[in-house]
N, C-alpha and C. Protein backbone atom coordinates (compact mmCIF):
# COMPACT_ATOMS: atom_id res chain seq x y z
N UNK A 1 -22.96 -59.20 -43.74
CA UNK A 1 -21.59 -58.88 -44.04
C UNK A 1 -21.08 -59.82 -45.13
N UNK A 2 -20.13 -59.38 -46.15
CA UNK A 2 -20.12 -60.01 -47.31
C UNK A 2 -18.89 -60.93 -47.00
N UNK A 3 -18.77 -62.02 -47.08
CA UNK A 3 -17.72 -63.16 -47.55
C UNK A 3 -16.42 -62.57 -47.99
N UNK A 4 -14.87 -62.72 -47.07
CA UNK A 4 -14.01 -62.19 -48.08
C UNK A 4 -13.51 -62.49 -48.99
N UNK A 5 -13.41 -61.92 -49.66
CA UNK A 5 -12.42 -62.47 -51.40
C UNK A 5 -11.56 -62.90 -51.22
N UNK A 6 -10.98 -63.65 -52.19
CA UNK A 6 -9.26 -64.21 -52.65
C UNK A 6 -8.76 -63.38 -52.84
N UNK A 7 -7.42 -63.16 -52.80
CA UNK A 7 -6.56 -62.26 -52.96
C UNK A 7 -6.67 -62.49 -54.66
N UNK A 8 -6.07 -61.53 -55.35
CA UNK A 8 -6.31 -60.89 -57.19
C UNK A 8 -5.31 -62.29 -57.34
N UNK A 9 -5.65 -62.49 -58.34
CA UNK A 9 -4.72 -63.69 -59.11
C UNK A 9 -5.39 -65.62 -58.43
N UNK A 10 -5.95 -65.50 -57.18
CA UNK A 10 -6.34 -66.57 -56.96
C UNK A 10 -7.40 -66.87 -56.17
N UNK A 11 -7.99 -68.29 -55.67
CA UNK A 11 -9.29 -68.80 -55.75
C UNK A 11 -9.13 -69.38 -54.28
N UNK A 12 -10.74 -69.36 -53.98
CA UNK A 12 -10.57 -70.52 -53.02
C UNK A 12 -11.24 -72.03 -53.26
N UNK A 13 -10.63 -72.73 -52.43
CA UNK A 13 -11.42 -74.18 -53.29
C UNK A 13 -12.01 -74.77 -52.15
N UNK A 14 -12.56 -75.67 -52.20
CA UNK A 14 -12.81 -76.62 -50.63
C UNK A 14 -12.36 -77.93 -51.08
N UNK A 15 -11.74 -78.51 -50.19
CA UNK A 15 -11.11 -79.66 -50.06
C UNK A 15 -11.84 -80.43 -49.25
N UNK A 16 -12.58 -81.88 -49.75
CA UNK A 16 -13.63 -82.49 -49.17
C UNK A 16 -12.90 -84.08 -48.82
N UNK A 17 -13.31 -84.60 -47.77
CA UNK A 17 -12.65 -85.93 -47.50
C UNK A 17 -14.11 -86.96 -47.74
N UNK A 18 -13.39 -88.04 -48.84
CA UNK A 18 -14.92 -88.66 -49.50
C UNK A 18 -14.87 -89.27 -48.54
N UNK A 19 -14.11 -90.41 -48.04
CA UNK A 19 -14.45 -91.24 -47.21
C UNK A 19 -14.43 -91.15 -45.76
N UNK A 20 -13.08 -91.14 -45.61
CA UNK A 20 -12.26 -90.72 -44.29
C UNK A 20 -11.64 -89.66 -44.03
N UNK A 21 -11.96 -88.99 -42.66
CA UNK A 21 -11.12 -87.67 -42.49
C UNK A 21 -9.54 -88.05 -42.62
N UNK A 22 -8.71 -89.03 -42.40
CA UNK A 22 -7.36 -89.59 -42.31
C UNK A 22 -6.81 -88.66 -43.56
N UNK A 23 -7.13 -88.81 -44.58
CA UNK A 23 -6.80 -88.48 -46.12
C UNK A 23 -6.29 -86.85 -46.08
N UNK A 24 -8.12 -86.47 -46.32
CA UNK A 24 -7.81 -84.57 -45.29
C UNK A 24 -6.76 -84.50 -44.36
N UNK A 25 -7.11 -84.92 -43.12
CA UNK A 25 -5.65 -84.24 -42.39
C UNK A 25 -4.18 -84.62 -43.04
N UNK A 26 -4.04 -85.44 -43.63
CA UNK A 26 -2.47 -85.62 -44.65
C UNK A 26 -2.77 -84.61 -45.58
N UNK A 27 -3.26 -84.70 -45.96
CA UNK A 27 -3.14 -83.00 -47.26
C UNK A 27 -3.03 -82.02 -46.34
N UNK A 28 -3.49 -81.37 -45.58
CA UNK A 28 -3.54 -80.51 -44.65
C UNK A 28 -1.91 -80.35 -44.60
N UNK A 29 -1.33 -81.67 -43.59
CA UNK A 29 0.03 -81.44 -43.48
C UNK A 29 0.93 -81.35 -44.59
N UNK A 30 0.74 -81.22 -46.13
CA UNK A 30 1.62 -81.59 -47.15
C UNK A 30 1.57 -80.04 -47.47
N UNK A 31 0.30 -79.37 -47.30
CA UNK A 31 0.32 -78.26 -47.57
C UNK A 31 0.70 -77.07 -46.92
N UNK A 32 1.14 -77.53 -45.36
CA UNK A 32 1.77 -76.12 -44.04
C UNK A 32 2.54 -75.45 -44.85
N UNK A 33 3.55 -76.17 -45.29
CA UNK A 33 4.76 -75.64 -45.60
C UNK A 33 4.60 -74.81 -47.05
N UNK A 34 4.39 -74.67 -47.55
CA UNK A 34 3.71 -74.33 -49.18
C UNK A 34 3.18 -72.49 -49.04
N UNK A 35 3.90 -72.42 -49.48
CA UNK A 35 4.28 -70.65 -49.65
C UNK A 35 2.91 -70.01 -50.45
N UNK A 36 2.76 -71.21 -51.80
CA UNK A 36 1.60 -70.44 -52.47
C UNK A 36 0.44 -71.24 -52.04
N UNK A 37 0.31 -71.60 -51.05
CA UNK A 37 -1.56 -72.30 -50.97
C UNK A 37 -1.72 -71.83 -49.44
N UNK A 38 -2.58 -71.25 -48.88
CA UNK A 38 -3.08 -70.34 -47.46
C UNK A 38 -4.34 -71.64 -46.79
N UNK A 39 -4.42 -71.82 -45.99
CA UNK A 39 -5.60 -72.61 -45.67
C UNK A 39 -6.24 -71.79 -44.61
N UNK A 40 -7.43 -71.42 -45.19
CA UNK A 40 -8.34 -70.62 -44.91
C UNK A 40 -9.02 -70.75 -43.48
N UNK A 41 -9.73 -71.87 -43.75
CA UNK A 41 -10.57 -72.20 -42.52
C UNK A 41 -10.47 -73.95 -42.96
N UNK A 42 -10.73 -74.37 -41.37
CA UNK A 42 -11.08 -76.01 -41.66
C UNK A 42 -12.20 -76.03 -40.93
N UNK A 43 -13.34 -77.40 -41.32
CA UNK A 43 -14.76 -77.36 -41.05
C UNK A 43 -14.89 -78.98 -40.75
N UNK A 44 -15.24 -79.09 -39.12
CA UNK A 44 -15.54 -80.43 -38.67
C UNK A 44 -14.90 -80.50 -37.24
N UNK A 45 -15.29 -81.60 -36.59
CA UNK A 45 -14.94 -81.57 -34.88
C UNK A 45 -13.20 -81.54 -34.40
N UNK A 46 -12.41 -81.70 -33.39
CA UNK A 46 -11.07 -81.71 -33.80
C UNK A 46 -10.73 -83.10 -34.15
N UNK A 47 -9.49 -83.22 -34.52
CA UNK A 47 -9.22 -84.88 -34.94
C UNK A 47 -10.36 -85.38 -36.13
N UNK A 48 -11.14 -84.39 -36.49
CA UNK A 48 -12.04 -85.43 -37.78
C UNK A 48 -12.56 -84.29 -38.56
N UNK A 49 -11.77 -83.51 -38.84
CA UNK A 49 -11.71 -82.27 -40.14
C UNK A 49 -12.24 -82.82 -41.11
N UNK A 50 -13.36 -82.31 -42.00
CA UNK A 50 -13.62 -83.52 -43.19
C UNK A 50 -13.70 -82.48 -44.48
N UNK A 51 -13.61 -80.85 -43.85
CA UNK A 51 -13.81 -80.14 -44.92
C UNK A 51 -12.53 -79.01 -44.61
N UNK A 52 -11.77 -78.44 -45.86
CA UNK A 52 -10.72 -77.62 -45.50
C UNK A 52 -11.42 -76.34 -46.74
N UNK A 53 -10.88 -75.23 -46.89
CA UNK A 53 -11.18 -74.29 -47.27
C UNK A 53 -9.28 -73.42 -47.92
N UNK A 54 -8.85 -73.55 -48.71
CA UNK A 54 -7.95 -73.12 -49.24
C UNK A 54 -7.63 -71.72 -50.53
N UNK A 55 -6.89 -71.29 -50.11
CA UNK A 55 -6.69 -69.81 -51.16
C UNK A 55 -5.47 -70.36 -51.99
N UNK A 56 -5.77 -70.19 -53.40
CA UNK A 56 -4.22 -70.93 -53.76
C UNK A 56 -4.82 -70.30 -55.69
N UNK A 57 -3.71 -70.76 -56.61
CA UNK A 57 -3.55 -70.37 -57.66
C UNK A 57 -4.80 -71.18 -58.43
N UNK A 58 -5.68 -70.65 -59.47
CA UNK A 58 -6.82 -71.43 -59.95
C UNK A 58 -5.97 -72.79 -60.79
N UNK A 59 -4.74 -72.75 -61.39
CA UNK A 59 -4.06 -73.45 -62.40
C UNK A 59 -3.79 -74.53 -61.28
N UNK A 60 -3.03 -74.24 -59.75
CA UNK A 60 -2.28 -75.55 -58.93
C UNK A 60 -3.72 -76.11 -58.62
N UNK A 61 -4.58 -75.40 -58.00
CA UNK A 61 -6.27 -76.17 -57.95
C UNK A 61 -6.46 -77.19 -58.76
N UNK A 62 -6.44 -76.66 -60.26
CA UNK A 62 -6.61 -78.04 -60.87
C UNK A 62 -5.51 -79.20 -61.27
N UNK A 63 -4.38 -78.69 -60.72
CA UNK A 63 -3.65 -79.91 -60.81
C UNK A 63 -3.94 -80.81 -59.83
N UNK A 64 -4.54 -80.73 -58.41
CA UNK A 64 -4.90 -81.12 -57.01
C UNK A 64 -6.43 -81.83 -57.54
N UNK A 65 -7.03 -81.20 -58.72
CA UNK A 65 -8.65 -81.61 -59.40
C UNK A 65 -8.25 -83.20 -60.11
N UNK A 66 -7.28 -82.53 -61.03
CA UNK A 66 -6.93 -84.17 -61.69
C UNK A 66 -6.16 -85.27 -60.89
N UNK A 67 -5.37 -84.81 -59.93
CA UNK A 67 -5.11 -85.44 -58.83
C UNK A 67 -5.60 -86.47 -58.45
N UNK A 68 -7.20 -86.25 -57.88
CA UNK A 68 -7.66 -86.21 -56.88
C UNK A 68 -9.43 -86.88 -57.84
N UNK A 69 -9.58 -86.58 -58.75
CA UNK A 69 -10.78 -86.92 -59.82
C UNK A 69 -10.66 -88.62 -59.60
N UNK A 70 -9.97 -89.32 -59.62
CA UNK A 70 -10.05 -90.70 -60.01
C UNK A 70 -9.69 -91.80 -58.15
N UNK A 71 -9.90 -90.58 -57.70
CA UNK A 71 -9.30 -91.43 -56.50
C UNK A 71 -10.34 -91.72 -55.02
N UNK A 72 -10.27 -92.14 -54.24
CA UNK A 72 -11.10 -92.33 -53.29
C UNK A 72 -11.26 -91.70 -51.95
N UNK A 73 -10.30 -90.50 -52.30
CA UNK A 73 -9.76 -89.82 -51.12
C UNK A 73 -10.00 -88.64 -50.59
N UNK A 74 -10.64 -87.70 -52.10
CA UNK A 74 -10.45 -85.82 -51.50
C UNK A 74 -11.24 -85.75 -52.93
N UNK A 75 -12.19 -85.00 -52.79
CA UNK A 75 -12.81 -84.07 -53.68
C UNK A 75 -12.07 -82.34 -53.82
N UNK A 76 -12.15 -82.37 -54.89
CA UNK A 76 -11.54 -80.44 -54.92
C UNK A 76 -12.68 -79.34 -55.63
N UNK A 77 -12.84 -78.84 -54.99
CA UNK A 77 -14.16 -77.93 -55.87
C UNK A 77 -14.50 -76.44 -55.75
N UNK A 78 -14.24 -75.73 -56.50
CA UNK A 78 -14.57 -73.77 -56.61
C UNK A 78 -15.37 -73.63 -55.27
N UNK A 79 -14.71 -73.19 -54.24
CA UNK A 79 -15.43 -72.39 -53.28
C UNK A 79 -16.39 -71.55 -53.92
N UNK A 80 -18.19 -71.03 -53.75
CA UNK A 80 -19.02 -70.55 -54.44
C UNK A 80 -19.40 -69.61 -53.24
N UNK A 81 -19.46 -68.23 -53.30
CA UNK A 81 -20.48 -67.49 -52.39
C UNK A 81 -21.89 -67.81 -51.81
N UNK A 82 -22.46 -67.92 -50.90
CA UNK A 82 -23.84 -68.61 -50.61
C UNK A 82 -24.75 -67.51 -51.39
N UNK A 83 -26.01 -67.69 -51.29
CA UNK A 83 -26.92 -66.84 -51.15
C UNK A 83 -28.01 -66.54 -51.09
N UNK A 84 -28.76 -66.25 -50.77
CA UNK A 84 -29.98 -66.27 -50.15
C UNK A 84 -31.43 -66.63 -51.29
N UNK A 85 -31.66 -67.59 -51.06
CA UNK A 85 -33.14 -68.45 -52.08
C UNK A 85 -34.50 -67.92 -52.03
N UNK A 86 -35.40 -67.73 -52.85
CA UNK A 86 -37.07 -67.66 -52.44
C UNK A 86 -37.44 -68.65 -52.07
């Protein structure tokens, strides 16, 4: 069964916690309220989420990319379809 799409106009990204899950779950909460960013799925035990999965505009993504590029806290990166290897 195929992976669902983003809705037309936007992307999903994954939101990665480099060090500490602490970081992730504060983005998590900055983002509830936020009309244009959907959080998809989150990935890890409860209380120590280390991976989030988000639907949001490709342009606010990379403002969250440059954000987030120089810091020690959250990786941001193009959600990619899997698929199957030889």
């Amino acid at each position: 069964m195929p992976a669902p799409q983003a809705a037309p106009g936007l992307g999903r990204y994954i939101i990665r916690a480099r060090e500490t899950p602490a970081a992730l779950a504060a983005f998590i909460e900055t983002i509830r309220g936020d009309p244009d960013i959907a959080l998809v799925d989150t990935i890890g035990p409860p209380g120590q989420v280390h991976t989030a999965v988000i639907e949001i505009a490709p342009s606010k993504a990379l403002q969250f990319e440059r954000r987030f590029i120089h810091s020690n806290e959250l990786i941001v990166e193009r959600d990619q379809p899997l698929s199957m290897s030889d």
